[in-house]
Each structure stands twice: as structure tokens, then as C-alpha cells.
Protein backbone atom coordinates (compact mmCIF):
# COMPACT_ATOMS: atom_id res chain seq x y z
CA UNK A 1 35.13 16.49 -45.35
CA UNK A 2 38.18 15.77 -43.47
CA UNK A 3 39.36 12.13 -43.34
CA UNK A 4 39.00 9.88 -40.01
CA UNK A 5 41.60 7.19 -39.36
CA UNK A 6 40.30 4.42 -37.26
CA UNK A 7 42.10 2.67 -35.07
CA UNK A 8 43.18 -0.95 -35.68
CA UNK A 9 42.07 -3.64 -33.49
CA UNK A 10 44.84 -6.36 -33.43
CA UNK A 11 42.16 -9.42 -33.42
CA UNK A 12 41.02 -8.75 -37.21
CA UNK A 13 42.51 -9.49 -40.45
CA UNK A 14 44.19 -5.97 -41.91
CA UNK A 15 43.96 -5.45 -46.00
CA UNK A 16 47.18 -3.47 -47.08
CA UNK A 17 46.16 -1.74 -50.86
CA UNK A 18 49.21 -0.38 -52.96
CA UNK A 19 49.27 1.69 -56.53
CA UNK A 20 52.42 3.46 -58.24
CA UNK A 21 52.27 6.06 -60.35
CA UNK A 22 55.32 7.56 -62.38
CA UNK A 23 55.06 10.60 -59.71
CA UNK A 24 54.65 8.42 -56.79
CA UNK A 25 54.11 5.31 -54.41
CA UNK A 26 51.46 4.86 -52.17
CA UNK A 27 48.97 2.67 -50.65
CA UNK A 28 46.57 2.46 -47.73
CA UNK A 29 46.16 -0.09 -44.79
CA UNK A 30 42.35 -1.09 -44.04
CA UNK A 31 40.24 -3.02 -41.68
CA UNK A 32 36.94 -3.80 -42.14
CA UNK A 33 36.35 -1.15 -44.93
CA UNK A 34 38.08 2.04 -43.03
CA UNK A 35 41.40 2.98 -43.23
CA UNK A 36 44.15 2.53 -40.66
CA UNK A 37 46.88 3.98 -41.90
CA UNK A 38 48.02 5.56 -45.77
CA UNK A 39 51.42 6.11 -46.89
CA UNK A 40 52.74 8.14 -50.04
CA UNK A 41 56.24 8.74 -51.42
CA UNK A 42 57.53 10.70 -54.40
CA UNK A 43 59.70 9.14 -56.87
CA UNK A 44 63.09 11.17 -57.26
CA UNK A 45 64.07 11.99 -60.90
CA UNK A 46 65.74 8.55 -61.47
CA UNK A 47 63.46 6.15 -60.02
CA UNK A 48 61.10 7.56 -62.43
CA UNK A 49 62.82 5.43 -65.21
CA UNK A 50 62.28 2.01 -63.76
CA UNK A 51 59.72 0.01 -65.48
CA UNK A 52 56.03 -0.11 -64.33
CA UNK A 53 56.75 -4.11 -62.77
CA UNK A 54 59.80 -2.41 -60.72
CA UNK A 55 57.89 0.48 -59.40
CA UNK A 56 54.88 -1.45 -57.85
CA UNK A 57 57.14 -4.33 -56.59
CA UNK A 58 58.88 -1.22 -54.86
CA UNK A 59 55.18 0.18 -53.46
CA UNK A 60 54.51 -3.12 -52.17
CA UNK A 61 57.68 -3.39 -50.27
CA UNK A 62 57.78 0.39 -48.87
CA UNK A 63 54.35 -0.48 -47.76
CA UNK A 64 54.78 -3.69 -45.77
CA UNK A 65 58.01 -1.54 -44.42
CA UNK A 66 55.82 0.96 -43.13
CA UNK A 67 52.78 -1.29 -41.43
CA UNK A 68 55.26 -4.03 -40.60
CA UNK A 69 54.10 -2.99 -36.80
CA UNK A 70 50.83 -4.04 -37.59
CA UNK A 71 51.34 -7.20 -40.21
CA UNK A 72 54.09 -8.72 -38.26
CA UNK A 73 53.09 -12.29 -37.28
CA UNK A 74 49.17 -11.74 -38.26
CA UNK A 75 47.30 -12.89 -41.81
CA UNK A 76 46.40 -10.25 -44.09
CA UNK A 77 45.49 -9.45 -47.66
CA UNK A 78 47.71 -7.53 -50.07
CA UNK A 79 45.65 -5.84 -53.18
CA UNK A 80 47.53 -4.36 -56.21
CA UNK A 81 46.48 -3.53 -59.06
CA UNK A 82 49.77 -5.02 -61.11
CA UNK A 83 48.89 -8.44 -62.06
CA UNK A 84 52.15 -10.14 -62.82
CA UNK A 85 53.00 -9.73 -59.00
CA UNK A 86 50.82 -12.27 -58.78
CA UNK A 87 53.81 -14.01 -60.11
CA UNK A 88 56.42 -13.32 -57.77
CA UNK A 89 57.24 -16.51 -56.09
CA UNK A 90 57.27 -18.41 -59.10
CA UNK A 91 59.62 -16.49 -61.66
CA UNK A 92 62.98 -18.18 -61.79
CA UNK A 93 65.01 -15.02 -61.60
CA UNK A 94 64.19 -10.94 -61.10
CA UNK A 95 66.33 -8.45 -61.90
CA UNK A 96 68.75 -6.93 -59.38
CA UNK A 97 66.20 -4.02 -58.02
């Protein structure tokens, strides 16, 4: 079965889903249960030594990159499966990455 992309409609809330892997980032854009967009990047040799924290903080940021087009100036939900992102805006300092 191939996959369908459906198009976005610019009135409802998107949902922007991100995992990283030690091969790879990706993550998909949804609306209303179907996806919009999906976007996947391999990690080169030394990326693949950054800690797990690092590497989704990275998937979540290449994301948003990517669908900034369709985020820019609307609410939407971002769903990872990292839990100390949760975290962000509250730790006092991050490392330089």
C-alpha cells in the first residue's frame, strides 16, 4: 500500500511528531490523524556520538526547520518521545550543541 499525503488546511491545529535513532532523525507532521508532511535525515559518523538528550533536541529543531511554512504564527502540538525535553525552558544552562 503506497502512502497518501493529505493536504493541510491552514484553519486546523497541525501535530508535528519527532524520534531519533543512533542512524537517524525523523519525524512526521499530522492533522487530524493523517500525515502532512515526514522528514528523515541520517546522522553522519560523528553526530552519532552525541548523547541520546542532544540527538532528539536536534530532531525537534530540524523538524520545526522543515514545517516552519506551516507552524509559523499558528498553535500546534509537538510529541516526542524524550521526556526531559519536557524540561527545556526551565534548565538553567544546556550545553553548547
Amino acid at each position: 500500500m503506497a502512502l497518501i499525503l493529505k493536504l493541510a488546511d491552514p484553519n486546523k491545529e497541525f501535530t508535528a511528531c519527532t524520534d531519533a535513532c543512533m542512524e537517524g532523525l525523523g519525524g512526521a507532521l499530522l492533522q487530524d490523524n493523517f500525515v502532512i508532511a515526514y522528514e528523515s535525515k541520517m546522522l553522519k559518523i560523528h553526530e552519532r556520538n552525541h548523547v541520546v538528550y542532544d540527538l532528539e533536541l536536534a530532531d525537534v529543531i530540524h523538524a520545526l526547520k522543515m514545517w516552519r511554512h506551516y507552524l509559523l504564527g499558528k498553535k500546534f502540538t509537538l510529541v516526542t518521545d524524550h521526556i526531559s525535553l519536557k524540561y527545556l525552558f526551565s534548565q538553567l544552562d544546556l550545553n553548547s550543541r
